[in-house]
C-alpha atoms as a PDB file:
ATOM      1  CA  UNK A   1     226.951 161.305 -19.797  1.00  0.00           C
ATOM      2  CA  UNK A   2     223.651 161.221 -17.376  1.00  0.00           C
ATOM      3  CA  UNK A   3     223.760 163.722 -14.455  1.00  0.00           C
ATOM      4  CA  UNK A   4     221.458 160.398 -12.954  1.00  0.00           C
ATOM      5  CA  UNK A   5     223.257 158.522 -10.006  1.00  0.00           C
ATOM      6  CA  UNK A   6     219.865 157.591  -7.814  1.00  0.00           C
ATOM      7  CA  UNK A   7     217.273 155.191  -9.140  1.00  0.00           C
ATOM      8  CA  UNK A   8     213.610 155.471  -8.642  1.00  0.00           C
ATOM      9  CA  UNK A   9     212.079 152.492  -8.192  1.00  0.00           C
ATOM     10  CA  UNK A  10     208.292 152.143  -7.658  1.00  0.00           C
ATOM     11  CA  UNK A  11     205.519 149.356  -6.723  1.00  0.00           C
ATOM     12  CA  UNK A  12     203.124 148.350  -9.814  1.00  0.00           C
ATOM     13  CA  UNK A  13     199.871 149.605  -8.357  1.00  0.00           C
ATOM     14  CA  UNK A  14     201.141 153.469  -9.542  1.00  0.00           C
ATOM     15  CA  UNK A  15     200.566 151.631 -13.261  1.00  0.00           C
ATOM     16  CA  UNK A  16     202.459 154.592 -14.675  1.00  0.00           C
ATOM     17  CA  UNK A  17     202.708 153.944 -19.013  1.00  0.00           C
ATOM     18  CA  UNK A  18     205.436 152.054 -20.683  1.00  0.00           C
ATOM     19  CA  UNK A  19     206.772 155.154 -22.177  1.00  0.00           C
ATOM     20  CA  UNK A  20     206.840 157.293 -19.105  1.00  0.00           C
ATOM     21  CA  UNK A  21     208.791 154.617 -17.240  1.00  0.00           C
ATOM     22  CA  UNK A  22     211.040 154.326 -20.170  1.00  0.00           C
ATOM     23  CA  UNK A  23     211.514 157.700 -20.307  1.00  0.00           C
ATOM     24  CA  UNK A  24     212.059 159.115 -17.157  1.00  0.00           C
ATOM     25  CA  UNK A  25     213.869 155.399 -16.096  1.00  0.00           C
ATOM     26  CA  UNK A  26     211.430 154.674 -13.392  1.00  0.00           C
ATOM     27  CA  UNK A  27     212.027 150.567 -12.247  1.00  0.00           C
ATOM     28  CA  UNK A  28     208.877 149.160 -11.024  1.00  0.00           C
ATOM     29  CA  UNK A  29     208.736 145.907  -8.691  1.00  0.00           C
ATOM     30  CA  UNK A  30     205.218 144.497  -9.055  1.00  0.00           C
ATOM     31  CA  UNK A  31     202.996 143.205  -6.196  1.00  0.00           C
ATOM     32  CA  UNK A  32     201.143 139.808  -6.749  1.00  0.00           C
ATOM     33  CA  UNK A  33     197.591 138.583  -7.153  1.00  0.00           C
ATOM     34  CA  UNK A  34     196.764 135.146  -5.983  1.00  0.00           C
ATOM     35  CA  UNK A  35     193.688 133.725  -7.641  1.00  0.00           C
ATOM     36  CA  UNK A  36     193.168 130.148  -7.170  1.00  0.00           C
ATOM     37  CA  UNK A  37     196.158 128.180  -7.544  1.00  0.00           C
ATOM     38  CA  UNK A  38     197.738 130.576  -9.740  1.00  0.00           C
ATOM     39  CA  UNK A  39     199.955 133.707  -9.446  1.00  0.00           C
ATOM     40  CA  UNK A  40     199.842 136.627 -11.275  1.00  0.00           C
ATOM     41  CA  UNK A  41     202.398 139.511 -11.244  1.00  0.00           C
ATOM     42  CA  UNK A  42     200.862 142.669 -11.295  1.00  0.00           C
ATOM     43  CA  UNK A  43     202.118 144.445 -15.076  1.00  0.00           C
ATOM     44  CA  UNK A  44     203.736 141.270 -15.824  1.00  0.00           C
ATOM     45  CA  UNK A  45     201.794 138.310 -16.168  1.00  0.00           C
ATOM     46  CA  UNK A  46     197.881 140.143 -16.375  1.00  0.00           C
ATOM     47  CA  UNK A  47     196.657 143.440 -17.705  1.00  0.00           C
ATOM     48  CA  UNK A  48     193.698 145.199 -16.450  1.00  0.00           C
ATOM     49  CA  UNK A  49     191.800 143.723 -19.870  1.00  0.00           C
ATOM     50  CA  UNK A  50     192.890 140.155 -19.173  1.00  0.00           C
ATOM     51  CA  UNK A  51     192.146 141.062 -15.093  1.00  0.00           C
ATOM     52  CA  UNK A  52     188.519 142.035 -15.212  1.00  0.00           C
ATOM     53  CA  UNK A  53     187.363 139.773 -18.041  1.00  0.00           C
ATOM     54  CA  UNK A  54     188.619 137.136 -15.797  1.00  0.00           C
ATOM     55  CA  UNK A  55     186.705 138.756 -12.794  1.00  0.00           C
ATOM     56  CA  UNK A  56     183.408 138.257 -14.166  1.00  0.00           C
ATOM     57  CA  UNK A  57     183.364 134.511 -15.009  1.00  0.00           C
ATOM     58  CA  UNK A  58     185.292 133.579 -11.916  1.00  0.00           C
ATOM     59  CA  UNK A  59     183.320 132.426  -9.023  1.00  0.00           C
ATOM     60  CA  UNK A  60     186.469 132.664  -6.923  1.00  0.00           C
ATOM     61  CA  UNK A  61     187.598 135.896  -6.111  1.00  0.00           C
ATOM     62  CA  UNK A  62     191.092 136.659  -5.734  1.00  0.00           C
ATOM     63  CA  UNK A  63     193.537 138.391  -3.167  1.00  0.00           C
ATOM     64  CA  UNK A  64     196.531 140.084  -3.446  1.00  0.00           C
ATOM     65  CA  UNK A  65     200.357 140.134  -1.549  1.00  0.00           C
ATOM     66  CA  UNK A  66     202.939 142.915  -1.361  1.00  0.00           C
ATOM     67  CA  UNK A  67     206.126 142.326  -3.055  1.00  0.00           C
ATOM     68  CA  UNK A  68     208.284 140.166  -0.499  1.00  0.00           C
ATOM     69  CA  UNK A  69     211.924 141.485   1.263  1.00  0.00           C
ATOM     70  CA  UNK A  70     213.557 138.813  -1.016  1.00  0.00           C
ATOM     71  CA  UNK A  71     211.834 140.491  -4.190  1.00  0.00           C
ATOM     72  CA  UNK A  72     213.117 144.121  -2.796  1.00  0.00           C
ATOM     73  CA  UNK A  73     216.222 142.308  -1.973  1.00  0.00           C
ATOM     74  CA  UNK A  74     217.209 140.979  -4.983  1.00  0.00           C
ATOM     75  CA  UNK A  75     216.234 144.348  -6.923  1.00  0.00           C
ATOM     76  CA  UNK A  76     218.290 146.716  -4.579  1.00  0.00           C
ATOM     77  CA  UNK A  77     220.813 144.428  -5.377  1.00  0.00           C
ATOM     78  CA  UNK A  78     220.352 144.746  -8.827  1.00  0.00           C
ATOM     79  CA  UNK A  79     219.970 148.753  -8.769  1.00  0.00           C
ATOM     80  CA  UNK A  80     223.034 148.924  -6.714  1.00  0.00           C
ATOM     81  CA  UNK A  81     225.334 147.827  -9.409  1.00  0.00           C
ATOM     82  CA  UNK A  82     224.397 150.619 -11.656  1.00  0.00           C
ATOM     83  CA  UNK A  83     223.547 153.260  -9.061  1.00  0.00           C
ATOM     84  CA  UNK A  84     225.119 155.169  -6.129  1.00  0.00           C
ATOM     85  CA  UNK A  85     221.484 155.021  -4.267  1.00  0.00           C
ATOM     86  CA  UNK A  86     217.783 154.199  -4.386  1.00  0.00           C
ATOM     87  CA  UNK A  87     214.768 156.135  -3.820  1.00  0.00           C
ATOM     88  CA  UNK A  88     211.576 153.534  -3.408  1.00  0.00           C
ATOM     89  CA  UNK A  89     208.346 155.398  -3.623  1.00  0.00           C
ATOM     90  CA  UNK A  90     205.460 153.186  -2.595  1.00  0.00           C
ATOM     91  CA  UNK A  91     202.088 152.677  -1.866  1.00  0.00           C
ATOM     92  CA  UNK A  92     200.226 153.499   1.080  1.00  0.00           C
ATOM     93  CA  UNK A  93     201.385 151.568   4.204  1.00  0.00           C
ATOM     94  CA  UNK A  94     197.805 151.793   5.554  1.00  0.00           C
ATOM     95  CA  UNK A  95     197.018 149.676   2.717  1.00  0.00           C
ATOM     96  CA  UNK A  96     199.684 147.189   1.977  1.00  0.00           C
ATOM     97  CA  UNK A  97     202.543 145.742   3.547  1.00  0.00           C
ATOM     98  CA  UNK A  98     204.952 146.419   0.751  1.00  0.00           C
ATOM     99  CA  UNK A  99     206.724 149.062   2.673  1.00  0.00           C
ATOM    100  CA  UNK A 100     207.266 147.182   5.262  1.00  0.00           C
ATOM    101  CA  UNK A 101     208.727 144.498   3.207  1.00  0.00           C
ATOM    102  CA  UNK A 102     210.901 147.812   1.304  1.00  0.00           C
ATOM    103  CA  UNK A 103     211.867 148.622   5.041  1.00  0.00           C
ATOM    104  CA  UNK A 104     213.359 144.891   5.980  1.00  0.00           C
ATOM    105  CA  UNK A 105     215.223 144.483   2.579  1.00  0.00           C
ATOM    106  CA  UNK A 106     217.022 147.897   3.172  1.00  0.00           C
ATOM    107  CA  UNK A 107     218.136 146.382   6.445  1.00  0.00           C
ATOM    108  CA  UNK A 108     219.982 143.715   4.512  1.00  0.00           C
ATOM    109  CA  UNK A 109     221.910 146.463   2.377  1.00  0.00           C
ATOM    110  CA  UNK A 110     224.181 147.138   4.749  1.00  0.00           C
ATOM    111  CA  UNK A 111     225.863 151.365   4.289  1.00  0.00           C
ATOM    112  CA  UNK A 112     223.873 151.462   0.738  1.00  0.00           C
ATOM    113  CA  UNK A 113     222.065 154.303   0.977  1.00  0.00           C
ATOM    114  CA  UNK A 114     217.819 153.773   0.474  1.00  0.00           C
ATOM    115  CA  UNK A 115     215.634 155.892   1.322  1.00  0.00           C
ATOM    116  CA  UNK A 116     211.766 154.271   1.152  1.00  0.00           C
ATOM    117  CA  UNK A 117     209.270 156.466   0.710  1.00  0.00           C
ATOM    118  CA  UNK A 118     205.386 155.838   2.166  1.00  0.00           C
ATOM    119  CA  UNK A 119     203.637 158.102  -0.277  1.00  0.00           C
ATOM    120  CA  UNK A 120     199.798 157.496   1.870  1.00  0.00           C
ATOM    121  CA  UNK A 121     198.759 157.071  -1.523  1.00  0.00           C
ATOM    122  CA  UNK A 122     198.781 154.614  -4.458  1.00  0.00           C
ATOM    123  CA  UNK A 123     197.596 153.894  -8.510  1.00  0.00           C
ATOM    124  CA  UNK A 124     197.848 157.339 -10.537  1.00  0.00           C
ATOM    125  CA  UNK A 125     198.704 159.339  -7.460  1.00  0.00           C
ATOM    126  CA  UNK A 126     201.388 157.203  -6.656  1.00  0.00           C
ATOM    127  CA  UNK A 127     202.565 157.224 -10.418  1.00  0.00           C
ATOM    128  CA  UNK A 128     202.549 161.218  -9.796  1.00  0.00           C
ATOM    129  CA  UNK A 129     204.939 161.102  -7.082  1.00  0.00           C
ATOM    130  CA  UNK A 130     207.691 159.002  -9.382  1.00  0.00           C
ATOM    131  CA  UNK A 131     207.279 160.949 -12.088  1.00  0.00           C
ATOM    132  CA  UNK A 132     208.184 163.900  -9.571  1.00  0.00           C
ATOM    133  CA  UNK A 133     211.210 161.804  -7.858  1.00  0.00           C
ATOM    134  CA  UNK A 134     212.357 160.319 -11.269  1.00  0.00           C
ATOM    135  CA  UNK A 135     212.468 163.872 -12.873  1.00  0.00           C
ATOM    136  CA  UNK A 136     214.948 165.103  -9.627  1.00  0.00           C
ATOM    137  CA  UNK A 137     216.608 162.231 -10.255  1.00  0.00           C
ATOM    138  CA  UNK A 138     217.407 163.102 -13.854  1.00  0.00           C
ATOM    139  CA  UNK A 139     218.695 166.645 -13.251  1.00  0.00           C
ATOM    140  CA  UNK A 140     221.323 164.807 -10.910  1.00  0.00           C
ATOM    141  CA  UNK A 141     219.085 165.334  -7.723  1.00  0.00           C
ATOM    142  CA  UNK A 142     220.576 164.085  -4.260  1.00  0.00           C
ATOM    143  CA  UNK A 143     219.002 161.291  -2.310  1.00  0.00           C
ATOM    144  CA  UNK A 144     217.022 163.422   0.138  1.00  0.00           C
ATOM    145  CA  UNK A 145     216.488 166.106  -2.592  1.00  0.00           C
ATOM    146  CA  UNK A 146     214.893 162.951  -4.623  1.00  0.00           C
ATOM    147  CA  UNK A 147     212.935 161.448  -1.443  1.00  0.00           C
ATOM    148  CA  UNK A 148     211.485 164.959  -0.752  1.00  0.00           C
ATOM    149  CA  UNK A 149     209.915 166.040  -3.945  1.00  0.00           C
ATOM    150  CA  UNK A 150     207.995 162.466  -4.189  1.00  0.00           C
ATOM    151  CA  UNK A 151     206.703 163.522  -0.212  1.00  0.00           C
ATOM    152  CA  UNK A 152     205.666 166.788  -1.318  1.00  0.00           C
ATOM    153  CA  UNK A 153     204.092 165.520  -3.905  1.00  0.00           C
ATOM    154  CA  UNK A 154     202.204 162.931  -2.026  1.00  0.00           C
ATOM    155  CA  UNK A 155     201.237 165.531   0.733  1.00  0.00           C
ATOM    156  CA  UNK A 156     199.601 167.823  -1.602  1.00  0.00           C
ATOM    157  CA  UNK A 157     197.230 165.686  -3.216  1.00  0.00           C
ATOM    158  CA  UNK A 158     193.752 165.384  -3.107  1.00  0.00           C
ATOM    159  CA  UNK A 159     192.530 161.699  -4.434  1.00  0.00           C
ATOM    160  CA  UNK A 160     188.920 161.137  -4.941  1.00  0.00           C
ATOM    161  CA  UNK A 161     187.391 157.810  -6.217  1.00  0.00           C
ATOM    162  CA  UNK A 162     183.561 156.150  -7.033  1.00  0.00           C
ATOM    163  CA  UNK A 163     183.129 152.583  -7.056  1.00  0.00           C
ATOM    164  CA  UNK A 164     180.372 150.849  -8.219  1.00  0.00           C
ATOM    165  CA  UNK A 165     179.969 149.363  -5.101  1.00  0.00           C
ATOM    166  CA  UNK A 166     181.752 148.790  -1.577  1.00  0.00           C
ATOM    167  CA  UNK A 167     181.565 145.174  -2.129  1.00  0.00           C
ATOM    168  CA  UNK A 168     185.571 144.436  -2.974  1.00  0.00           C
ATOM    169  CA  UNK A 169     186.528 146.649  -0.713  1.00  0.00           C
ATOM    170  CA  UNK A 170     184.341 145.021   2.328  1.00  0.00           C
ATOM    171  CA  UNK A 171     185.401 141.492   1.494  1.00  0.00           C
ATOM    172  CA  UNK A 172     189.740 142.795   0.630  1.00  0.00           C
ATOM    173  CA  UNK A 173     189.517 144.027   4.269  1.00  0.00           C
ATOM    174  CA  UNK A 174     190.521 148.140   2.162  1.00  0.00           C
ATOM    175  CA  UNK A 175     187.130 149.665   3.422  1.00  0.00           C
ATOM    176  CA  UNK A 176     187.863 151.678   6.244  1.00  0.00           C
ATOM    177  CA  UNK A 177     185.979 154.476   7.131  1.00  0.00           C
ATOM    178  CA  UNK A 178     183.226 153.485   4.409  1.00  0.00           C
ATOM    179  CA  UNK A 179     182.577 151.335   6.761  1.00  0.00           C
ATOM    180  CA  UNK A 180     179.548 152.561   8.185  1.00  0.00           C
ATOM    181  CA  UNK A 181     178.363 153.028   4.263  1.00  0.00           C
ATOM    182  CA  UNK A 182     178.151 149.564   3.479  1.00  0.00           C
ATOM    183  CA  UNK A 183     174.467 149.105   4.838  1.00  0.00           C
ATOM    184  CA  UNK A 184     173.079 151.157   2.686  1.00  0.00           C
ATOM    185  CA  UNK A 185     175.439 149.435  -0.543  1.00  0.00           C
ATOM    186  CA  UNK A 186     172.319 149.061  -3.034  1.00  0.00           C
ATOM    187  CA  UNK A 187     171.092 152.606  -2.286  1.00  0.00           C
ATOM    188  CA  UNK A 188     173.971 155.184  -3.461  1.00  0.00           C
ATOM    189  CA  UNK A 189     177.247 155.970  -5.387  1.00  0.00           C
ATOM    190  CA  UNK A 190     179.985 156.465  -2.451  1.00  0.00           C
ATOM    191  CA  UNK A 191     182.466 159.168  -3.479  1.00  0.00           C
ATOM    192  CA  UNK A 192     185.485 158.219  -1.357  1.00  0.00           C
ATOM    193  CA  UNK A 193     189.056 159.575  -0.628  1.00  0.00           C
ATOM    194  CA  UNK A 194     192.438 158.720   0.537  1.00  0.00           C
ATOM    195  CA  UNK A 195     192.781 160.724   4.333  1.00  0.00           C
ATOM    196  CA  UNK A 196     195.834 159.856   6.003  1.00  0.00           C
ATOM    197  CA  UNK A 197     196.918 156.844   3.336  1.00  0.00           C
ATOM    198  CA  UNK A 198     193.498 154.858   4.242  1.00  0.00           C
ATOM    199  CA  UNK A 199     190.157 154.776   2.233  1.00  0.00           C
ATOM    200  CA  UNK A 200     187.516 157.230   3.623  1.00  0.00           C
ATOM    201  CA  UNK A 201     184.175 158.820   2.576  1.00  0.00           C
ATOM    202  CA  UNK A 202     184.071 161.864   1.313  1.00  0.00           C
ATOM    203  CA  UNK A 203     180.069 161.736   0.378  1.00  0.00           C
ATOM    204  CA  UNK A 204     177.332 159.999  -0.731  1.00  0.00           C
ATOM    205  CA  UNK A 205     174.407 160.443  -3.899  1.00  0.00           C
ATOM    206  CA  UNK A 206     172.339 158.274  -5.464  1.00  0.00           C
ATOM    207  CA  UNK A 207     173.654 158.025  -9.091  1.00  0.00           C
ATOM    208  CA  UNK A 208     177.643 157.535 -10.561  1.00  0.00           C
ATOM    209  CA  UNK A 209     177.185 160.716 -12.677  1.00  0.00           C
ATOM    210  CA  UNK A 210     176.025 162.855  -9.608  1.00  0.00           C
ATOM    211  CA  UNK A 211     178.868 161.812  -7.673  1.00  0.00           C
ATOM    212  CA  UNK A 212     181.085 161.804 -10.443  1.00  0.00           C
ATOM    213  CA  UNK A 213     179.410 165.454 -10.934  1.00  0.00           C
ATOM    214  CA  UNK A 214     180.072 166.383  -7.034  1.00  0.00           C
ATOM    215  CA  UNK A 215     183.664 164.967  -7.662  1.00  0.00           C
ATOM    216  CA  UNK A 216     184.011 167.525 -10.130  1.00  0.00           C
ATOM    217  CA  UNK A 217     182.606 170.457  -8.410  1.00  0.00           C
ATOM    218  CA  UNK A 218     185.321 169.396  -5.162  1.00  0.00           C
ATOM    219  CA  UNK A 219     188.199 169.864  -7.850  1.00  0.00           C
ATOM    220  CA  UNK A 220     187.499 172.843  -9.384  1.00  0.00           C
ATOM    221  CA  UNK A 221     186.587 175.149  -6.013  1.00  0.00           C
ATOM    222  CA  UNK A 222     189.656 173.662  -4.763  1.00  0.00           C
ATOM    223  CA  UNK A 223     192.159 174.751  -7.479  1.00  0.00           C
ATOM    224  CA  UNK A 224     189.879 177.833  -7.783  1.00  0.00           C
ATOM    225  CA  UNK A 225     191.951 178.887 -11.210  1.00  0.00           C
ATOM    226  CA  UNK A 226     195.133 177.790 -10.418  1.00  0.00           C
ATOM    227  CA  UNK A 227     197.010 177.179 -13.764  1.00  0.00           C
ATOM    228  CA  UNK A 228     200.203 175.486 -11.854  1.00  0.00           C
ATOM    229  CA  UNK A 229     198.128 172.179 -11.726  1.00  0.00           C
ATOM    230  CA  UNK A 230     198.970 168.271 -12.394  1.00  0.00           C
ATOM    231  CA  UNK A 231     195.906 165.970 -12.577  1.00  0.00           C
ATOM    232  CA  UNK A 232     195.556 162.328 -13.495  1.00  0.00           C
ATOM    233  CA  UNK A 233     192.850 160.553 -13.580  1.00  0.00           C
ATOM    234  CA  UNK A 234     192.377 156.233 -13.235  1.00  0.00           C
ATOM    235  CA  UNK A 235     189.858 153.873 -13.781  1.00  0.00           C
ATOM    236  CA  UNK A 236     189.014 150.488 -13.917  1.00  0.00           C
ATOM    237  CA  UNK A 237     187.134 149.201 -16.859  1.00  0.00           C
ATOM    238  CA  UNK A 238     185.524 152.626 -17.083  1.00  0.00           C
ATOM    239  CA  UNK A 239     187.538 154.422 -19.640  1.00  0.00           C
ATOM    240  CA  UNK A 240     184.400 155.986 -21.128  1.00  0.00           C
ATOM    241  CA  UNK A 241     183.513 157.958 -17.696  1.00  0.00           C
ATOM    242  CA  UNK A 242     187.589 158.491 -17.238  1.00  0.00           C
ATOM    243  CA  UNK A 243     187.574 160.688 -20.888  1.00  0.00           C
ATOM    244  CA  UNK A 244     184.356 162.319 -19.760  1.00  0.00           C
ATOM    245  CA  UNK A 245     186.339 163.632 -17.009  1.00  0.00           C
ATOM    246  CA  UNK A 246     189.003 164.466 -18.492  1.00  0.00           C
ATOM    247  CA  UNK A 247     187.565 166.520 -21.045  1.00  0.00           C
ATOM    248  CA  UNK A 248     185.485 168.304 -18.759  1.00  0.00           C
ATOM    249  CA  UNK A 249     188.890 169.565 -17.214  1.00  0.00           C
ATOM    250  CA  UNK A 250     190.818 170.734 -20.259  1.00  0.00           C
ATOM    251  CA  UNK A 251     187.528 172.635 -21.208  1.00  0.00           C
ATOM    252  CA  UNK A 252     188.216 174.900 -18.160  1.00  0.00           C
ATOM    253  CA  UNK A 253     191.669 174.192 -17.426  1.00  0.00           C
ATOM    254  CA  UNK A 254     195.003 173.854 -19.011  1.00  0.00           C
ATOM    255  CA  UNK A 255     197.213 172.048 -16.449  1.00  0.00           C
ATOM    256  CA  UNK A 256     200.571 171.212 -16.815  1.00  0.00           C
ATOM    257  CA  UNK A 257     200.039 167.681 -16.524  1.00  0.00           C
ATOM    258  CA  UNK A 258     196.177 166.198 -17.620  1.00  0.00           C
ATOM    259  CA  UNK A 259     197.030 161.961 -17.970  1.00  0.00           C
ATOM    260  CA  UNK A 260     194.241 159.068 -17.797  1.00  0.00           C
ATOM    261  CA  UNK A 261     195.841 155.960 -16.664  1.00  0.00           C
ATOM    262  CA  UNK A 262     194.409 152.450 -15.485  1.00  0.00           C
ATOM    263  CA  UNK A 263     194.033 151.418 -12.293  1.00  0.00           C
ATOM    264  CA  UNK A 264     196.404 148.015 -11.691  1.00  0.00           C
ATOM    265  CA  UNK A 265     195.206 144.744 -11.374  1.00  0.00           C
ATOM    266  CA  UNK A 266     196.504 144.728  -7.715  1.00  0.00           C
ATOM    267  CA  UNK A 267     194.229 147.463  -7.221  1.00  0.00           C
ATOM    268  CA  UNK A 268     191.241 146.215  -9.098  1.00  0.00           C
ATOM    269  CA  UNK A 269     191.036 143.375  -7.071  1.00  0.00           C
ATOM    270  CA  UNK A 270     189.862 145.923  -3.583  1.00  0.00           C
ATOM    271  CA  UNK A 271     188.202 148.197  -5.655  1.00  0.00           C
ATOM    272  CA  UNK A 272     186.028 146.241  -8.648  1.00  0.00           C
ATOM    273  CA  UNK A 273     185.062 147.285 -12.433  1.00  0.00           C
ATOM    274  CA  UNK A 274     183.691 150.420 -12.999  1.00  0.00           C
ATOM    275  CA  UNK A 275     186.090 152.074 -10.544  1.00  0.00           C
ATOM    276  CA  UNK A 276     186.753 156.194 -11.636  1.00  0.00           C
ATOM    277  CA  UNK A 277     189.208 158.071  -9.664  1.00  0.00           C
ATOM    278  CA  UNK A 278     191.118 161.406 -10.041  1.00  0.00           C
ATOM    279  CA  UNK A 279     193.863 162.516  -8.099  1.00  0.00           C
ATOM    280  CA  UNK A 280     195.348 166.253  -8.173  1.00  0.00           C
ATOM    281  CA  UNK A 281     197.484 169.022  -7.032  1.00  0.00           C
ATOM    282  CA  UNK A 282     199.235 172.453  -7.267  1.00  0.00           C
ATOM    283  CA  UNK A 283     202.427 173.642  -7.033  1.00  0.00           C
END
């Protein structure tokens, strides 16, 4: 009989793989993408192929929503029927509204007990922080015990990212503190980061492989060594770069956890093609 009595229940921009949800029984509620007169659930009804051929003959560009209090509703209702409580670890509140929404539906639950987590992060760093909370959950973790590793998680990660350019993020309202990069767009490779759950520079060079190259040289004098290390690294529609990167690592390092995954729809939309990211931490 399964020690498990919490669920784990993430958002669709962590874009963890089939098999690891499956595995470690992590429920996902997907966030939408409005192009046009259509709707799109993220994971469900478009895959990053499908998403970013569609991109580049569209003249339209699309937006996206956070998954609604009735969608969190109606899945805390369905959770609660198999589960004695719910963990929801989700994306950045800095840049969605999905906690909010997590926030209202709990309301509605009445003495079920929910704990929402705002990780300050999202796409494979996000998907680190379920993996952490779904493997608690597994060995018969408590609520809090659950709710706690996915913040420790979230709180000691670094996430770096290159885009080929600031242009999704200027026009999906995500820039941030890039901000004052965008006037120079055509002229260099922003490497930015997540500080304090909202997009940030970190630097700027000329070329994608010299900041891919810089982001590289950040990661390795920060884990200086350390063999107790998870990394996971995203892209979108840059898989090429993504196994570069990878490889790179595992030639120097052997950490415990070394995953490429794609970056969601949902986030493709703010961040464009030829987005390569890598998130990270020790324990």
């Amino acid at each position: 009989m399964s020690k498990q009595k919490i669920a784990v229940l993430t958002d669709s921009t962590a874009y963890l793989p089939e098999e690891v949800l499956d595995e470690l029984n992590i429920r996902v509620i997907p966030l939408t993408i409005n192009w046009g007169e259509k709707v799109y659930f993220d994971r469900v009804d478009i895959s990053p192929n499908e998403f970013y051929k569609k991109l580049q003959v569209e003249k339209e560009l699309p937006t996206t929503s956070q998954a609604t209090v009735g969608e969190f509703k109606e899945v805390y209702d369905a959770l609660a029927a198999e589960y004695e409580g719910i963990v929801a670890v989700l994306i950045s509140s800095g840049l969605s509204g999905t906690v909010d929404s997590a926030l209202s539906a709990q309301k509605m639950m009445e003495d079920f007990p929910i704990e929402v987590v705002d990780t300050k992060v999202t796409a494979a760093a996000l998907g680190l922080c379920a993996i952490k909370a779904a493997e608690v959950a597994r060995d018969g973790g408590s609520l809090d015990e659950i709710a706690a590793a996915a913040r420790e998680v979230a709180e000691k990660q670094t996430v770096m990212f290159i885009v080929d350019t600031l242009e999704f993020l200027h026009r999906g309202g995500r820039i941030g503190g890039a901000q004052r990069l965008f006037g120079s767009i055509l002229a260099i490779k922003p490497l930015l980061h997540l500080k304090d759950g909202k997009i940030d520079s970190l630097d700027s060079v000329r070329t994608k492989k010299k900041a891919i190259h810089e982001m590289l040289s950040i990661f390795e004098q920060a884990v200086d060594g350390n063999e107790n290390l998870h990394v996971a690294i995203f892209h979108g529609a840059a898989e090429e770069e993504a196994e570069k990167i990878r490889d790179s690592i595992s030639e120097k390092y052997s950490p415990k956890t070394l995953m490429i995954m794609e970056l969601s729809p949902v986030i493709g939309v703010h961040t464009g093609p030829g987005t390569v990211a890598m998130t990270y931490y020790t324990e």
